[in-house]
PDBML (XML) file of the C-alpha atoms, coordinates in Angstrom:
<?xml version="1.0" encoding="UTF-8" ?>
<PDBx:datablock datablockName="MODEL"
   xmlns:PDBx="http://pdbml.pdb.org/schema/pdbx-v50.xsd"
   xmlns:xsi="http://www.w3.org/2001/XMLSchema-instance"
   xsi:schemaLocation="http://pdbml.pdb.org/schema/pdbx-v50.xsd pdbx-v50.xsd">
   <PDBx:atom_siteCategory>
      <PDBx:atom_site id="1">
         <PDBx:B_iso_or_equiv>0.00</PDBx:B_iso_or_equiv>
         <PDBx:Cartn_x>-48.970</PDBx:Cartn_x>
         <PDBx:Cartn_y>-25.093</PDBx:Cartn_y>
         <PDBx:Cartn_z>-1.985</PDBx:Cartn_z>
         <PDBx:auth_asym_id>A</PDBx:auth_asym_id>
         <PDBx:auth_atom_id>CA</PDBx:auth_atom_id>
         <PDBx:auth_comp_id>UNK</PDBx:auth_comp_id>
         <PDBx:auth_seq_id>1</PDBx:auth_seq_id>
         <PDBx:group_PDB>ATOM</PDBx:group_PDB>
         <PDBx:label_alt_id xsi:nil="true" />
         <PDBx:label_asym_id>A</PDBx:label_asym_id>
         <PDBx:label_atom_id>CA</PDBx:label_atom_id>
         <PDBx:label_comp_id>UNK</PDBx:label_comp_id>
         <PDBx:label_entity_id>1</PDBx:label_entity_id>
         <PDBx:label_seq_id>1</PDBx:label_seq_id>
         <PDBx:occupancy>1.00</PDBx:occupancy>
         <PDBx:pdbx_PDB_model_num>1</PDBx:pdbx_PDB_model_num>
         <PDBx:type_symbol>C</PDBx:type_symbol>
      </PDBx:atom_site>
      <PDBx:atom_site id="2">
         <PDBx:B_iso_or_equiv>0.00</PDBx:B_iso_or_equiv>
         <PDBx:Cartn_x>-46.116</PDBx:Cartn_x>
         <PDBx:Cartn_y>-26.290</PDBx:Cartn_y>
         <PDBx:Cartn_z>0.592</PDBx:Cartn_z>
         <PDBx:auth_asym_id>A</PDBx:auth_asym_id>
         <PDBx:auth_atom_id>CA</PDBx:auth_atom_id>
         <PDBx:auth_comp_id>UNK</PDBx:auth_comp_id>
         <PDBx:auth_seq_id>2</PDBx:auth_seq_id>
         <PDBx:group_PDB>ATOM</PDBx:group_PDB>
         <PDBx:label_alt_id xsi:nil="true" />
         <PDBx:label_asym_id>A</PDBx:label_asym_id>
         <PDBx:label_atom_id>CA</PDBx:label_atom_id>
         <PDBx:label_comp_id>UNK</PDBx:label_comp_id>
         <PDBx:label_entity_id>1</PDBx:label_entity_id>
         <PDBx:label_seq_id>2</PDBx:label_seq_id>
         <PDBx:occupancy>1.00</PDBx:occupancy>
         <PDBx:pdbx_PDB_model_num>1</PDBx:pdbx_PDB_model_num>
         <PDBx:type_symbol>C</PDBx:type_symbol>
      </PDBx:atom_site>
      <PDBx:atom_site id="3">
         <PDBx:B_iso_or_equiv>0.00</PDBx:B_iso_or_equiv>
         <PDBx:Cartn_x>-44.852</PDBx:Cartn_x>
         <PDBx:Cartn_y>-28.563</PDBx:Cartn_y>
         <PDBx:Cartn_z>-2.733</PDBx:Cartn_z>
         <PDBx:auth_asym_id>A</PDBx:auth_asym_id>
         <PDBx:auth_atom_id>CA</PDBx:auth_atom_id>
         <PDBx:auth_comp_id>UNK</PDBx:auth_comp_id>
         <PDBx:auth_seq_id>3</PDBx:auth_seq_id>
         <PDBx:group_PDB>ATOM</PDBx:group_PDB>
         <PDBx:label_alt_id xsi:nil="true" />
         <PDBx:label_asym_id>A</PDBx:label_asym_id>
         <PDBx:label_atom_id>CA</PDBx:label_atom_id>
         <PDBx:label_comp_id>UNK</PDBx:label_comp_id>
         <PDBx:label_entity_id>1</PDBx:label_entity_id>
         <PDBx:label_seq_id>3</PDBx:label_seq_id>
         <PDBx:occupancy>1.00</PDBx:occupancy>
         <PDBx:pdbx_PDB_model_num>1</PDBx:pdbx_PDB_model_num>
         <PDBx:type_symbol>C</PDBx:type_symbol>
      </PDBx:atom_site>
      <PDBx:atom_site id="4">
         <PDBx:B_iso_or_equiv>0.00</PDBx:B_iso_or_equiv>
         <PDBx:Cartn_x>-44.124</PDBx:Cartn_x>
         <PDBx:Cartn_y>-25.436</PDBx:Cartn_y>
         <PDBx:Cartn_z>-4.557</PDBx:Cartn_z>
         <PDBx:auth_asym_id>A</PDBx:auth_asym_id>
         <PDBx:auth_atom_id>CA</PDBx:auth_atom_id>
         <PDBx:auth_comp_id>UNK</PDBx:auth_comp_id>
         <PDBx:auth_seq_id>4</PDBx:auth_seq_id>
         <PDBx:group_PDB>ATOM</PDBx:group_PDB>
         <PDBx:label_alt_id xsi:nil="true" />
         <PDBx:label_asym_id>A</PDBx:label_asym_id>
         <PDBx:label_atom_id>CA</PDBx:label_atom_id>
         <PDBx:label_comp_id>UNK</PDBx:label_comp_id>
         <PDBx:label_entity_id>1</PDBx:label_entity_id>
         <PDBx:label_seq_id>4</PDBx:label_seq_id>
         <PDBx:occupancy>1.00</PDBx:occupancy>
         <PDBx:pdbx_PDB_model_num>1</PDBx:pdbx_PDB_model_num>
         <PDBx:type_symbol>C</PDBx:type_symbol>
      </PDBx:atom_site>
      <PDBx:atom_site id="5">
         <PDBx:B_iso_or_equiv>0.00</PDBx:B_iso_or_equiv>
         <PDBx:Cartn_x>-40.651</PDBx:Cartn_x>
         <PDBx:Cartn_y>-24.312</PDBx:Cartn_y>
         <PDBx:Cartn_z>-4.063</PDBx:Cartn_z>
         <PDBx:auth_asym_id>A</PDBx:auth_asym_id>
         <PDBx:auth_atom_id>CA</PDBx:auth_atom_id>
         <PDBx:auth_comp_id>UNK</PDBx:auth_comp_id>
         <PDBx:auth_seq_id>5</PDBx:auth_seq_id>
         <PDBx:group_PDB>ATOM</PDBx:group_PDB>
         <PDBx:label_alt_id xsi:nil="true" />
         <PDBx:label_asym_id>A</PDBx:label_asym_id>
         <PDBx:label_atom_id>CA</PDBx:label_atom_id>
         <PDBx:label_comp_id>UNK</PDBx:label_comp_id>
         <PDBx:label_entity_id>1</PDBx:label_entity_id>
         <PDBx:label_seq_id>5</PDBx:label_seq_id>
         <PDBx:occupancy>1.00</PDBx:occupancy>
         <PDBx:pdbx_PDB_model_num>1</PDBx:pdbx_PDB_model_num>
         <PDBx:type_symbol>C</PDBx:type_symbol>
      </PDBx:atom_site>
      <PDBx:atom_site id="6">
         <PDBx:B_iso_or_equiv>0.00</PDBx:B_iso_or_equiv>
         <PDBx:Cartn_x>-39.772</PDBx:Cartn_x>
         <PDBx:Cartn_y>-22.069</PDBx:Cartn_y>
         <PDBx:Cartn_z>-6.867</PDBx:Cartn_z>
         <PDBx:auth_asym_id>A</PDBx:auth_asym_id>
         <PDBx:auth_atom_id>CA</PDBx:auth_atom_id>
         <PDBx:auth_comp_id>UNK</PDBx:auth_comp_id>
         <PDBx:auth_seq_id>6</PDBx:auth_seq_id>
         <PDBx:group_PDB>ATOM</PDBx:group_PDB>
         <PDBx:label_alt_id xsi:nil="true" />
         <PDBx:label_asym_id>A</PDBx:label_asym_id>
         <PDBx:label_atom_id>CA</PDBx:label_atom_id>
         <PDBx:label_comp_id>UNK</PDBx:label_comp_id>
         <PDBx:label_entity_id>1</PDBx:label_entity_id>
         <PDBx:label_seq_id>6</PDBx:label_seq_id>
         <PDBx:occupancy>1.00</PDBx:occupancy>
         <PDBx:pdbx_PDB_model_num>1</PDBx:pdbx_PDB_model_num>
         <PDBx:type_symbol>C</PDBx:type_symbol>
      </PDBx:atom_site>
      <PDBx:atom_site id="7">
         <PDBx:B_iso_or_equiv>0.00</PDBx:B_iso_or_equiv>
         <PDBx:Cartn_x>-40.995</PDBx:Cartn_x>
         <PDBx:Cartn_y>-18.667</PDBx:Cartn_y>
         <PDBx:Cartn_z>-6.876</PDBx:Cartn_z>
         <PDBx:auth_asym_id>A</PDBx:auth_asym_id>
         <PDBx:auth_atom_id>CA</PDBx:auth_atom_id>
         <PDBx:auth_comp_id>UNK</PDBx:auth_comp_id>
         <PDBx:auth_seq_id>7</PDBx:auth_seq_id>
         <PDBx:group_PDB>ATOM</PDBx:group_PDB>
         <PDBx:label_alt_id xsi:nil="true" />
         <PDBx:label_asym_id>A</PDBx:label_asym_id>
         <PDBx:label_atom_id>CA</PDBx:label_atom_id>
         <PDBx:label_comp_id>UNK</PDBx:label_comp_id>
         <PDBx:label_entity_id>1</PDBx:label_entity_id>
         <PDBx:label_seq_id>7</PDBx:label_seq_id>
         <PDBx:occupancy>1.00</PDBx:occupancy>
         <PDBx:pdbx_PDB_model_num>1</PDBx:pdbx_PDB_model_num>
         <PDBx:type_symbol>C</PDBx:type_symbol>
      </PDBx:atom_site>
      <PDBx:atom_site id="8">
         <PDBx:B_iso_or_equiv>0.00</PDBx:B_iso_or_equiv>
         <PDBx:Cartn_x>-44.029</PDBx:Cartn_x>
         <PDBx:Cartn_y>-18.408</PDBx:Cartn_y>
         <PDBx:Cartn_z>-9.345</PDBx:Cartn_z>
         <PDBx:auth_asym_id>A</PDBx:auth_asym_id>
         <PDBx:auth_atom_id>CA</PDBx:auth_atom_id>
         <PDBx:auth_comp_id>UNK</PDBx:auth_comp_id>
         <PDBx:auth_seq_id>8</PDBx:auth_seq_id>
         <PDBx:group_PDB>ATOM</PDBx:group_PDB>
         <PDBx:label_alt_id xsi:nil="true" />
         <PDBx:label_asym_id>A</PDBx:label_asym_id>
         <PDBx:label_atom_id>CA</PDBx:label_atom_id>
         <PDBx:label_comp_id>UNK</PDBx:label_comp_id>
         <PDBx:label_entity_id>1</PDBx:label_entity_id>
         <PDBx:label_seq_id>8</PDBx:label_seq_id>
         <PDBx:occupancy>1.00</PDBx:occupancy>
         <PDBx:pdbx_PDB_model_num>1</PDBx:pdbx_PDB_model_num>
         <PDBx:type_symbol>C</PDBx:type_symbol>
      </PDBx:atom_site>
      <PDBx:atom_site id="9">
         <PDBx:B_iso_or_equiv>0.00</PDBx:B_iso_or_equiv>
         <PDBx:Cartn_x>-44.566</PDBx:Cartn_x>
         <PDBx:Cartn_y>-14.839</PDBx:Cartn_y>
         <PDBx:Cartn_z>-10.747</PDBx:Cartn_z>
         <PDBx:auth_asym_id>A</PDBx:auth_asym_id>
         <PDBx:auth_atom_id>CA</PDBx:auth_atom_id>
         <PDBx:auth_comp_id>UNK</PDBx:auth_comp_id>
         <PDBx:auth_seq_id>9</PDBx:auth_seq_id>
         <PDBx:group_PDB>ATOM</PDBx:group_PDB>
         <PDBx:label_alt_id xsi:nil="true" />
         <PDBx:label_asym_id>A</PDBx:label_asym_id>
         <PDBx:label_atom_id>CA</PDBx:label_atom_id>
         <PDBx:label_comp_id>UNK</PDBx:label_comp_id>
         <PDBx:label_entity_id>1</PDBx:label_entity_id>
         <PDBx:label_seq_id>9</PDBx:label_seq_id>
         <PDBx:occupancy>1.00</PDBx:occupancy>
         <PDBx:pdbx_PDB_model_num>1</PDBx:pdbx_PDB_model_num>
         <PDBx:type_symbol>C</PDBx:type_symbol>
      </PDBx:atom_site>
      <PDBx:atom_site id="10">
         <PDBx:B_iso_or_equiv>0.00</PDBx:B_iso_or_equiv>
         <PDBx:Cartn_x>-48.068</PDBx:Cartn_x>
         <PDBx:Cartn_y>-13.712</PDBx:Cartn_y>
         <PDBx:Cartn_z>-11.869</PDBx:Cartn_z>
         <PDBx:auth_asym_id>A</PDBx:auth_asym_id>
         <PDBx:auth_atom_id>CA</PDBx:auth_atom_id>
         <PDBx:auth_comp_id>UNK</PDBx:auth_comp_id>
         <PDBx:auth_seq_id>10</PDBx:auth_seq_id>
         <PDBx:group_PDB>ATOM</PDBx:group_PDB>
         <PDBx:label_alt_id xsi:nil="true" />
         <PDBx:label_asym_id>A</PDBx:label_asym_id>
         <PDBx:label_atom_id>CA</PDBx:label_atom_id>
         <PDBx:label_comp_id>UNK</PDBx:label_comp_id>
         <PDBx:label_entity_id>1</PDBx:label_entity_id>
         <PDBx:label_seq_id>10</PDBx:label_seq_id>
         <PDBx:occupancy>1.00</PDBx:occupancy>
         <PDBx:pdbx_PDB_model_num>1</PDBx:pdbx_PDB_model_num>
         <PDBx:type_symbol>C</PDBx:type_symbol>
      </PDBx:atom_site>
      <PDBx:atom_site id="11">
         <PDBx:B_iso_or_equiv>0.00</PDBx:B_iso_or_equiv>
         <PDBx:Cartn_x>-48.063</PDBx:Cartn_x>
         <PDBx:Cartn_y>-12.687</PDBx:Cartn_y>
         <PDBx:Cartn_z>-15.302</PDBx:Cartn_z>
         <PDBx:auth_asym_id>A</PDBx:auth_asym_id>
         <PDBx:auth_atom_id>CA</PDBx:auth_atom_id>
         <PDBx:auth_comp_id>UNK</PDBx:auth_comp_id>
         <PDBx:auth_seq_id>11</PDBx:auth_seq_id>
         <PDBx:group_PDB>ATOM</PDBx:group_PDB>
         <PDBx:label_alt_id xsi:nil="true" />
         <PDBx:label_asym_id>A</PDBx:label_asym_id>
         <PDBx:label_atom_id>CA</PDBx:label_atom_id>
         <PDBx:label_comp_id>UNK</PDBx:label_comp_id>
         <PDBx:label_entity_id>1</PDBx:label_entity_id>
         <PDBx:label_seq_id>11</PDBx:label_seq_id>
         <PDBx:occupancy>1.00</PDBx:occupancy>
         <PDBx:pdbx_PDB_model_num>1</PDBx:pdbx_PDB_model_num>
         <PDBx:type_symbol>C</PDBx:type_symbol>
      </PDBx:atom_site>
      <PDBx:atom_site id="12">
         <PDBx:B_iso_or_equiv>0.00</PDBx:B_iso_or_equiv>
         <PDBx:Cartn_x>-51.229</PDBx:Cartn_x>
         <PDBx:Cartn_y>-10.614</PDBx:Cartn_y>
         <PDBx:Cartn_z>-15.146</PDBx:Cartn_z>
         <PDBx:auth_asym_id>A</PDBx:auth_asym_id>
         <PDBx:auth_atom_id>CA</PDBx:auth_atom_id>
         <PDBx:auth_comp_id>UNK</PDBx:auth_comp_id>
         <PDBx:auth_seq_id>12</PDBx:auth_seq_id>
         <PDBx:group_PDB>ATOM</PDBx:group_PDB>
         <PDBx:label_alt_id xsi:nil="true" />
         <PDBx:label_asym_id>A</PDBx:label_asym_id>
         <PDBx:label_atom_id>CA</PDBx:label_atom_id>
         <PDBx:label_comp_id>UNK</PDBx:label_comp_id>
         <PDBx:label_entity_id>1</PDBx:label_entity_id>
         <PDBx:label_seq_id>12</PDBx:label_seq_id>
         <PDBx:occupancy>1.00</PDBx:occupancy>
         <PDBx:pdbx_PDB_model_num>1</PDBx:pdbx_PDB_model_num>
         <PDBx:type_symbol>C</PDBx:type_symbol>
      </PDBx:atom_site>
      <PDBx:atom_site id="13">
         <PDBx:B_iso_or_equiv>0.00</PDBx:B_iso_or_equiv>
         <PDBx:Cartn_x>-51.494</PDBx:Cartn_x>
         <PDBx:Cartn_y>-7.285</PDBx:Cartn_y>
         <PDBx:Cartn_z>-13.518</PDBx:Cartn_z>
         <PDBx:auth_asym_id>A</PDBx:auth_asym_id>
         <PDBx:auth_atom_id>CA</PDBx:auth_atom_id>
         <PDBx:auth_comp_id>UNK</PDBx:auth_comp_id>
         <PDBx:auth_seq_id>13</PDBx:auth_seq_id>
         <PDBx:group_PDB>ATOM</PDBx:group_PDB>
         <PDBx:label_alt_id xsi:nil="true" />
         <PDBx:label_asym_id>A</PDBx:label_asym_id>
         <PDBx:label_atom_id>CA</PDBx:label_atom_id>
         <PDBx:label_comp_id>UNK</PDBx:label_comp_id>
         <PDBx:label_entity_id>1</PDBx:label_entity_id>
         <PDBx:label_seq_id>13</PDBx:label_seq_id>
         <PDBx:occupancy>1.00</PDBx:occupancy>
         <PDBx:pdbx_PDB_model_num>1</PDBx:pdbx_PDB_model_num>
         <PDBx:type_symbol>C</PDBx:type_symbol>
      </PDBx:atom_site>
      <PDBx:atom_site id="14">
         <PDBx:B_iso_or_equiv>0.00</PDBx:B_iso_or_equiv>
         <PDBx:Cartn_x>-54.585</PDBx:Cartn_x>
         <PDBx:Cartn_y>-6.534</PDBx:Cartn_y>
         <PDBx:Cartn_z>-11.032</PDBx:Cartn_z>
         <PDBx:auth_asym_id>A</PDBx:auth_asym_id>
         <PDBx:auth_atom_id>CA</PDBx:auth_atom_id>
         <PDBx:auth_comp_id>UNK</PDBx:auth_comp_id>
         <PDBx:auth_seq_id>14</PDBx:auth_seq_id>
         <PDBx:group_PDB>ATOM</PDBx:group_PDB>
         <PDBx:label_alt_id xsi:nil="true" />
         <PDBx:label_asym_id>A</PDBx:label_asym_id>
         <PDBx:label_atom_id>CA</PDBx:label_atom_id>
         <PDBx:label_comp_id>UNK</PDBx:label_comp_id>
         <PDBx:label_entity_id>1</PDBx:label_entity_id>
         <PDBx:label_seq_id>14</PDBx:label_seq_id>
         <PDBx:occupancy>1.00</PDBx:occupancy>
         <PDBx:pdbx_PDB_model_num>1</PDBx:pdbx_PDB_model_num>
         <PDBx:type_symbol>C</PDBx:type_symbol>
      </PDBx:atom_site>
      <PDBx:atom_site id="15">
         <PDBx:B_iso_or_equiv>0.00</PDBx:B_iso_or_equiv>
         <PDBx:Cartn_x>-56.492</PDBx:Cartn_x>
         <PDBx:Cartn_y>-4.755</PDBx:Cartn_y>
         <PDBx:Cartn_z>-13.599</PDBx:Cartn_z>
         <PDBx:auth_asym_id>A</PDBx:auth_asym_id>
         <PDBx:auth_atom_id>CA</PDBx:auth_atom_id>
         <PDBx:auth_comp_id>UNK</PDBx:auth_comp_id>
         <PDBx:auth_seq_id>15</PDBx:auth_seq_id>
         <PDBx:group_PDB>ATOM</PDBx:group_PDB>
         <PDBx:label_alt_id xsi:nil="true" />
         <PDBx:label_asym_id>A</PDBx:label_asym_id>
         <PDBx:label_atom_id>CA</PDBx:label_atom_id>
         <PDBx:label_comp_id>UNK</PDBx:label_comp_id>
         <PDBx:label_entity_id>1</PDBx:label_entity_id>
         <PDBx:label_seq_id>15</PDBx:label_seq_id>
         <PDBx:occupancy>1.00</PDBx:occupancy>
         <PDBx:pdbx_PDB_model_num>1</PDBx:pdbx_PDB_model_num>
         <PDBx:type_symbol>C</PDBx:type_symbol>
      </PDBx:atom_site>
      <PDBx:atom_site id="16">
         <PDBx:B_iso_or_equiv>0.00</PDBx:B_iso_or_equiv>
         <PDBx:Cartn_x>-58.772</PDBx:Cartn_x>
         <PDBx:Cartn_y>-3.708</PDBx:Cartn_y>
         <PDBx:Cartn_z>-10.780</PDBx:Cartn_z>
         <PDBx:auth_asym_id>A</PDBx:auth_asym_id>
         <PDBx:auth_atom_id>CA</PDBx:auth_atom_id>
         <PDBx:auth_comp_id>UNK</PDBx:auth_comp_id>
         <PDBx:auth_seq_id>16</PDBx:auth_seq_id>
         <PDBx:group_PDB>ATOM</PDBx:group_PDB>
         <PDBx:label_alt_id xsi:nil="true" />
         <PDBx:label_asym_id>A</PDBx:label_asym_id>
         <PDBx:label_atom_id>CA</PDBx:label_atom_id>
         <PDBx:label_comp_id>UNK</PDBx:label_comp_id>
         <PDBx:label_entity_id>1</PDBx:label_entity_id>
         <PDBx:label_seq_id>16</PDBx:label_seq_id>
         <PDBx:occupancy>1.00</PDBx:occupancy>
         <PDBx:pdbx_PDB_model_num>1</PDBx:pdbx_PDB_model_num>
         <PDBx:type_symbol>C</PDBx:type_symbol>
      </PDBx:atom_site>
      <PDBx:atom_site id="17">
         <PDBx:B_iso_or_equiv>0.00</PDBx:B_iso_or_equiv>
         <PDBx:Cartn_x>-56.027</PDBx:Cartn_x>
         <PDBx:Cartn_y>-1.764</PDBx:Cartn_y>
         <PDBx:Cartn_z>-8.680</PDBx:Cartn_z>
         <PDBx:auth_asym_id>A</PDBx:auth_asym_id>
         <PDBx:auth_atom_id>CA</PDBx:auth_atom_id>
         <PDBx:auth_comp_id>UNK</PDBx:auth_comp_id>
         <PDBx:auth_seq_id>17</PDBx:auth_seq_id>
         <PDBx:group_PDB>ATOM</PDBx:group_PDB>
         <PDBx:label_alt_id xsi:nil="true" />
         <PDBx:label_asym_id>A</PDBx:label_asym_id>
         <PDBx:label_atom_id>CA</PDBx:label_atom_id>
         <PDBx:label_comp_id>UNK</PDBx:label_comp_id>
         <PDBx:label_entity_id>1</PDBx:label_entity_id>
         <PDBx:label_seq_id>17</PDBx:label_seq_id>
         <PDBx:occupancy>1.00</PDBx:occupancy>
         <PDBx:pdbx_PDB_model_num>1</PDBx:pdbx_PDB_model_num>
         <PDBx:type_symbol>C</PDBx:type_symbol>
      </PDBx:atom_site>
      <PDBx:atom_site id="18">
         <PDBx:B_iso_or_equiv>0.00</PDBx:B_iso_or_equiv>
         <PDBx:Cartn_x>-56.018</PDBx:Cartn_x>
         <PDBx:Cartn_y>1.770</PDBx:Cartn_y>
         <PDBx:Cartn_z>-9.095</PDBx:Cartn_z>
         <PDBx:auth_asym_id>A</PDBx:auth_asym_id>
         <PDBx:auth_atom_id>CA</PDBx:auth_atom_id>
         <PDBx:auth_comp_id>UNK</PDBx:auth_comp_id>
         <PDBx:auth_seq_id>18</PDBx:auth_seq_id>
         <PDBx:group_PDB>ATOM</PDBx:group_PDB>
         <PDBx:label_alt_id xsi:nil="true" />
         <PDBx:label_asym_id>A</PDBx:label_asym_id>
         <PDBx:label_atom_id>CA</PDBx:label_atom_id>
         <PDBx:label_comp_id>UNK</PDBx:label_comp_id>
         <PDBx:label_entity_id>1</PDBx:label_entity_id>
         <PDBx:label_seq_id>18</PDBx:label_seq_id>
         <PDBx:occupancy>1.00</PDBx:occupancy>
         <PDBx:pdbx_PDB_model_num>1</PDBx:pdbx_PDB_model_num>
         <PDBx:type_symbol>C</PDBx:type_symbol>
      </PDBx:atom_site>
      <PDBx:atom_site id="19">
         <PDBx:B_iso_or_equiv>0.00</PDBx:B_iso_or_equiv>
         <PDBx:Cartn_x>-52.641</PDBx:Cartn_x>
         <PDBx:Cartn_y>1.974</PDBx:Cartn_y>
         <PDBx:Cartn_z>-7.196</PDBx:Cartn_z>
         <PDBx:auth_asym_id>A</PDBx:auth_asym_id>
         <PDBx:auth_atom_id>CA</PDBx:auth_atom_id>
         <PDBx:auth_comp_id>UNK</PDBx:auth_comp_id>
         <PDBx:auth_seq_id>19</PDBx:auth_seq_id>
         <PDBx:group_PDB>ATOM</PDBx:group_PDB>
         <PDBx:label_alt_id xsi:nil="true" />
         <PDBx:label_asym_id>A</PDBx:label_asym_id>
         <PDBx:label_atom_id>CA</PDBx:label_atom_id>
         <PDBx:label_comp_id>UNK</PDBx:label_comp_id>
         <PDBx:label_entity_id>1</PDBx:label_entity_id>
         <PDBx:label_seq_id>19</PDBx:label_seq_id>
         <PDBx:occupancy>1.00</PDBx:occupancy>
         <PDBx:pdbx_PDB_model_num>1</PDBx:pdbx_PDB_model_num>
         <PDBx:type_symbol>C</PDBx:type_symbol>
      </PDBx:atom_site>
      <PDBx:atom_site id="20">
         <PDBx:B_iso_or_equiv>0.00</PDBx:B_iso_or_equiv>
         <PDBx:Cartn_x>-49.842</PDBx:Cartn_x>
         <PDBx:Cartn_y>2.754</PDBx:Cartn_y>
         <PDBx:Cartn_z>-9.754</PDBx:Cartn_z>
         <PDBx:auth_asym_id>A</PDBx:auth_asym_id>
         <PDBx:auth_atom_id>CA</PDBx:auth_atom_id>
         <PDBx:auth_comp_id>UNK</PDBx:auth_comp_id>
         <PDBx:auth_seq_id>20</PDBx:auth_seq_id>
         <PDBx:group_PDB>ATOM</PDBx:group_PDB>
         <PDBx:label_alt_id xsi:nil="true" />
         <PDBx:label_asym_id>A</PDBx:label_asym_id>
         <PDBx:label_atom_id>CA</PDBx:label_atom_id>
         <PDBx:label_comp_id>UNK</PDBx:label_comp_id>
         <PDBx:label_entity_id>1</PDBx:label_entity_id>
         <PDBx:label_seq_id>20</PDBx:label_seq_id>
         <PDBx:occupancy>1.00</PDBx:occupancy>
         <PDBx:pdbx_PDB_model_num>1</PDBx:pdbx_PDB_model_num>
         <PDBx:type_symbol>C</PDBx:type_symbol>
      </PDBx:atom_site>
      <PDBx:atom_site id="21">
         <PDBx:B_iso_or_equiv>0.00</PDBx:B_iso_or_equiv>
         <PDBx:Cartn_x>-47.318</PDBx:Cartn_x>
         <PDBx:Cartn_y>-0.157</PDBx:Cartn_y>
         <PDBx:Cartn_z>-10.060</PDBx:Cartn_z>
         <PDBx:auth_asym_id>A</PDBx:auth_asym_id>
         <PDBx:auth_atom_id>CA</PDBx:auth_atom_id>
         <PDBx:auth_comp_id>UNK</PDBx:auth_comp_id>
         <PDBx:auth_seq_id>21</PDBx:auth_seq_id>
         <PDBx:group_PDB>ATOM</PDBx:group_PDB>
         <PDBx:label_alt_id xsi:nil="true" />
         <PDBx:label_asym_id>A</PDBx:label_asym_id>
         <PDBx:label_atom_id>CA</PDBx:label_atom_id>
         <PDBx:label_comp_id>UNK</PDBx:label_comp_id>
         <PDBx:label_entity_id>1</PDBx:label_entity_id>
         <PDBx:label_seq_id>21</PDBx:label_seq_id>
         <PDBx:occupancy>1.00</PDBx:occupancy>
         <PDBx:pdbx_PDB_model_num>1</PDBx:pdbx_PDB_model_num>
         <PDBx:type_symbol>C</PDBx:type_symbol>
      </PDBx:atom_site>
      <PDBx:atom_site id="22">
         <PDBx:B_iso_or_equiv>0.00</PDBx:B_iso_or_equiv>
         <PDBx:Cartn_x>-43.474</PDBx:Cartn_x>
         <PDBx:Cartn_y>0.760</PDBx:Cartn_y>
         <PDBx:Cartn_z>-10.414</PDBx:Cartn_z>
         <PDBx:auth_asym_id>A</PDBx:auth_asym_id>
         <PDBx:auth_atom_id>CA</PDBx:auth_atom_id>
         <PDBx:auth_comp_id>UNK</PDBx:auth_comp_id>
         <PDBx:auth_seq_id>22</PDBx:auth_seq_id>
         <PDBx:group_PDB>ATOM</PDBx:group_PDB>
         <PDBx:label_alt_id xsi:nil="true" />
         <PDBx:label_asym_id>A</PDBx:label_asym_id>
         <PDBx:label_atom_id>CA</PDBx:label_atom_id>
         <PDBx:label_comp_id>UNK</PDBx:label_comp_id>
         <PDBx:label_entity_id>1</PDBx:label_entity_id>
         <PDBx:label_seq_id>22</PDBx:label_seq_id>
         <PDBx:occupancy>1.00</PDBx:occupancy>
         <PDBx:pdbx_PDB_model_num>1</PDBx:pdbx_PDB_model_num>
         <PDBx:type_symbol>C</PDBx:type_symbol>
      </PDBx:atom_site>
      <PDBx:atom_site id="23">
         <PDBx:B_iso_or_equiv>0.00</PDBx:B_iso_or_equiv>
         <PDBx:Cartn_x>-41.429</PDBx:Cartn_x>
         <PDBx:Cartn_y>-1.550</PDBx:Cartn_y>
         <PDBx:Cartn_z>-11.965</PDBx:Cartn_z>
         <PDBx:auth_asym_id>A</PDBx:auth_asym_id>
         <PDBx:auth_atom_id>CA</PDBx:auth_atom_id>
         <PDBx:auth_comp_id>UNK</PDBx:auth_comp_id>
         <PDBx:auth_seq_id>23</PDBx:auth_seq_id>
         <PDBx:group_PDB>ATOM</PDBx:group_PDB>
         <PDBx:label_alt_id xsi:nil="true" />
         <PDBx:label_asym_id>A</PDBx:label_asym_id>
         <PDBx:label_atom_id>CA</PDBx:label_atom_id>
         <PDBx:label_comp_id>UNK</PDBx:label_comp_id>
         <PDBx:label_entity_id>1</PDBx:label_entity_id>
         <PDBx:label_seq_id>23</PDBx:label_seq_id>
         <PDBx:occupancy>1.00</PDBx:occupancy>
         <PDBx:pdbx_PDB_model_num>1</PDBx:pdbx_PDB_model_num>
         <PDBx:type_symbol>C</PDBx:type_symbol>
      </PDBx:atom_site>
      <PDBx:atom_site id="24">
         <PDBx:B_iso_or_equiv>0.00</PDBx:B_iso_or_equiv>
         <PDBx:Cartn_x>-37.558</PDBx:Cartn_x>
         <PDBx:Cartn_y>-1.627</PDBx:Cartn_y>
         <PDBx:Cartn_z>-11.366</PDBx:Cartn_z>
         <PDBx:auth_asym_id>A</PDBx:auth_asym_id>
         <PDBx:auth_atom_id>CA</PDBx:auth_atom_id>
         <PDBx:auth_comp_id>UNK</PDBx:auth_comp_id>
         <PDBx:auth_seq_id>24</PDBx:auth_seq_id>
         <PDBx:group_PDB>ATOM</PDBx:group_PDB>
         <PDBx:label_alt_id xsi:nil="true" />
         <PDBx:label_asym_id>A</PDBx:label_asym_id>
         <PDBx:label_atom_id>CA</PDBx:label_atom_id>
         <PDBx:label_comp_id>UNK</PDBx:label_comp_id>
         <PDBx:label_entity_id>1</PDBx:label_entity_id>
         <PDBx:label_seq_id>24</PDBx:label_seq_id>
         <PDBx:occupancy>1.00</PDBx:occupancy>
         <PDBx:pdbx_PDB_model_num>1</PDBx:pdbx_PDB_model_num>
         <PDBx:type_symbol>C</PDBx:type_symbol>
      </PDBx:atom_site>
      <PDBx:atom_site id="25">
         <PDBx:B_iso_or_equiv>0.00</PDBx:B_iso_or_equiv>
         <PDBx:Cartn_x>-36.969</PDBx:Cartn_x>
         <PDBx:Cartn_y>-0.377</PDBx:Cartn_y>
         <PDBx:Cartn_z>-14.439</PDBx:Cartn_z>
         <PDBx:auth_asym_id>A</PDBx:auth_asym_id>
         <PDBx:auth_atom_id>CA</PDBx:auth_atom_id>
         <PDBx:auth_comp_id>UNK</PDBx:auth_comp_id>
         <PDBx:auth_seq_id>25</PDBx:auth_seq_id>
         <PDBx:group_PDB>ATOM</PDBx:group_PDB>
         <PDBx:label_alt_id xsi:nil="true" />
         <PDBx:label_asym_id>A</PDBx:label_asym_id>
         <PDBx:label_atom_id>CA</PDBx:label_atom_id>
         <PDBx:label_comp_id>UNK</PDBx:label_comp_id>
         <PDBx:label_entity_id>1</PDBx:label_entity_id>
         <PDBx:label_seq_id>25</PDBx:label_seq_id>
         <PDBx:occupancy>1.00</PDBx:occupancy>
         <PDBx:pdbx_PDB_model_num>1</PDBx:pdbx_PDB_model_num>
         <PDBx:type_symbol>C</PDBx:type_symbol>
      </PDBx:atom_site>
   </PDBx:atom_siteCategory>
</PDBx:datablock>
């Protein structure tokens, strides 16, 4: 959506995704 302007984080992980996620912490 071109309208959308602020960043808009997912709040659920890809619980299909085998790949290991690192956060910043």
């Amino acid at each position: 959506k071109d309208d959308l302007e602020v960043e808009e984080y997912s709040k659920e992980p890809d619980t299909e995704s085998t790949v290991r996620r690192v956060s910043m912490e």
